[in-house]
Protein backbone atom coordinates (compact mmCIF):
# COMPACT_ATOMS: atom_id res chain seq x y z
CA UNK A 1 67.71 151.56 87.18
CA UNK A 2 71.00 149.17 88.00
CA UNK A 3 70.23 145.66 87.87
CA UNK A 4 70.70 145.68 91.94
CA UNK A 5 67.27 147.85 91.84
CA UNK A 6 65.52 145.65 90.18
CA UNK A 7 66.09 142.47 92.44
CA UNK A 8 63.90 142.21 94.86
CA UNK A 9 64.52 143.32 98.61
CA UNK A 10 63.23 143.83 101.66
CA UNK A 11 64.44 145.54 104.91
CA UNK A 12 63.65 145.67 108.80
CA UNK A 13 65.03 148.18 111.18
CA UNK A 14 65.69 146.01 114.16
CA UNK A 15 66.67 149.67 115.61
CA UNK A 16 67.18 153.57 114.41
CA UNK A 17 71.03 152.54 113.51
CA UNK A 18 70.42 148.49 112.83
CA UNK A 19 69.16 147.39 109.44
CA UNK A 20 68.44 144.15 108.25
CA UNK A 21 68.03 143.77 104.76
CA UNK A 22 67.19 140.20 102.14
CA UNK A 23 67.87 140.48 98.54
CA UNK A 24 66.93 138.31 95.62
CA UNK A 25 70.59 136.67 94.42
CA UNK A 26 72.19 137.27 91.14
CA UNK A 27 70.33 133.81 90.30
CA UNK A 28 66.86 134.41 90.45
CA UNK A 29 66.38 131.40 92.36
CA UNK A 30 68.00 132.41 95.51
CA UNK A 31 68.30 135.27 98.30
CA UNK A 32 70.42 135.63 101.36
CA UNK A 33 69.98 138.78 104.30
CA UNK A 34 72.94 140.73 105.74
CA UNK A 35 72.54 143.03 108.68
CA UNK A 36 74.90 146.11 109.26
CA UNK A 37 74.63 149.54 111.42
CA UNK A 38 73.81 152.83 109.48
CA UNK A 39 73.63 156.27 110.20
CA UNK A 40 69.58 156.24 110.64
CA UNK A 41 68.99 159.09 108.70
CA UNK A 42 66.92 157.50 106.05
CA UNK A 43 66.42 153.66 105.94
CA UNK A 44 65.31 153.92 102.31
CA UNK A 45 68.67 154.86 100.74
CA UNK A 46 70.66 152.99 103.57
CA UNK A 47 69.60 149.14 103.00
CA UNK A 48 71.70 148.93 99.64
CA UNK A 49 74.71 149.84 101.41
CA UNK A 50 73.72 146.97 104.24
CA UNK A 51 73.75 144.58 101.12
CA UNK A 52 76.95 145.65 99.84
CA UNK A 53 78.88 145.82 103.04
CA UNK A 54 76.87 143.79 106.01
CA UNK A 55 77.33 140.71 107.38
CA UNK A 56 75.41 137.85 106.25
CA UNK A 57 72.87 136.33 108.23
CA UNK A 58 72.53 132.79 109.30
CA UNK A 59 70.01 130.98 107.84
CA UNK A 60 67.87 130.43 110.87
CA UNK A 61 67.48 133.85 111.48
CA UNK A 62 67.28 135.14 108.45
CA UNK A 63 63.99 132.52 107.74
CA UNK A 64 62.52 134.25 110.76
CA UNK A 65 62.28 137.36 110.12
CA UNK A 66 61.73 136.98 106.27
CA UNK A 67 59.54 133.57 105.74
CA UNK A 68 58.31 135.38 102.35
CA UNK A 69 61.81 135.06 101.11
CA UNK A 70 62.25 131.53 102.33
CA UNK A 71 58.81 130.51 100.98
CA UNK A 72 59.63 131.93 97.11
CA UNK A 73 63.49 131.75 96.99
CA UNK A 74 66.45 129.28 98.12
CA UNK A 75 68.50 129.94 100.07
CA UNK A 76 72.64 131.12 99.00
CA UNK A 77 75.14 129.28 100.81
């Protein structure tokens, strides 16, 4: 297991193609969500390639639609 697996992470399909995915930082203090399109074939093995290549997320949204992350983490500027 790579030391991205063991962070911890969370995604939403906003739709079939649309992921949105928050990830534990480096730091274990802090987290930050990134959104990109995939293919929509399988959600599981897609999300790490959202984190590696999405955009990030503004703050305000990403708070939304992960308050658990907000509530345990800060957030990465």
């Amino acid at each position: 297991m790579s030391e991205h697996d063991k962070r911890h992470t969370r995604y939403i399909a906003l739709a079939m193609r649309v992921l949105v995915v928050a990830i534990q930082g480096g730091r274990r203090d802090d987290w930050a969500a990134y959104i990109d399109a995939v293919p929509g074939d399988s959600h599981a093995s897609e999300w790490c390639k959202v984190t590696a290549r999405g955009t990030k997320l503004p703050y305000k949204v990403a708070k939304v639609l992960f308050p658990d992350f907000d509530e345990l983490y800060e957030w990465r500027a």
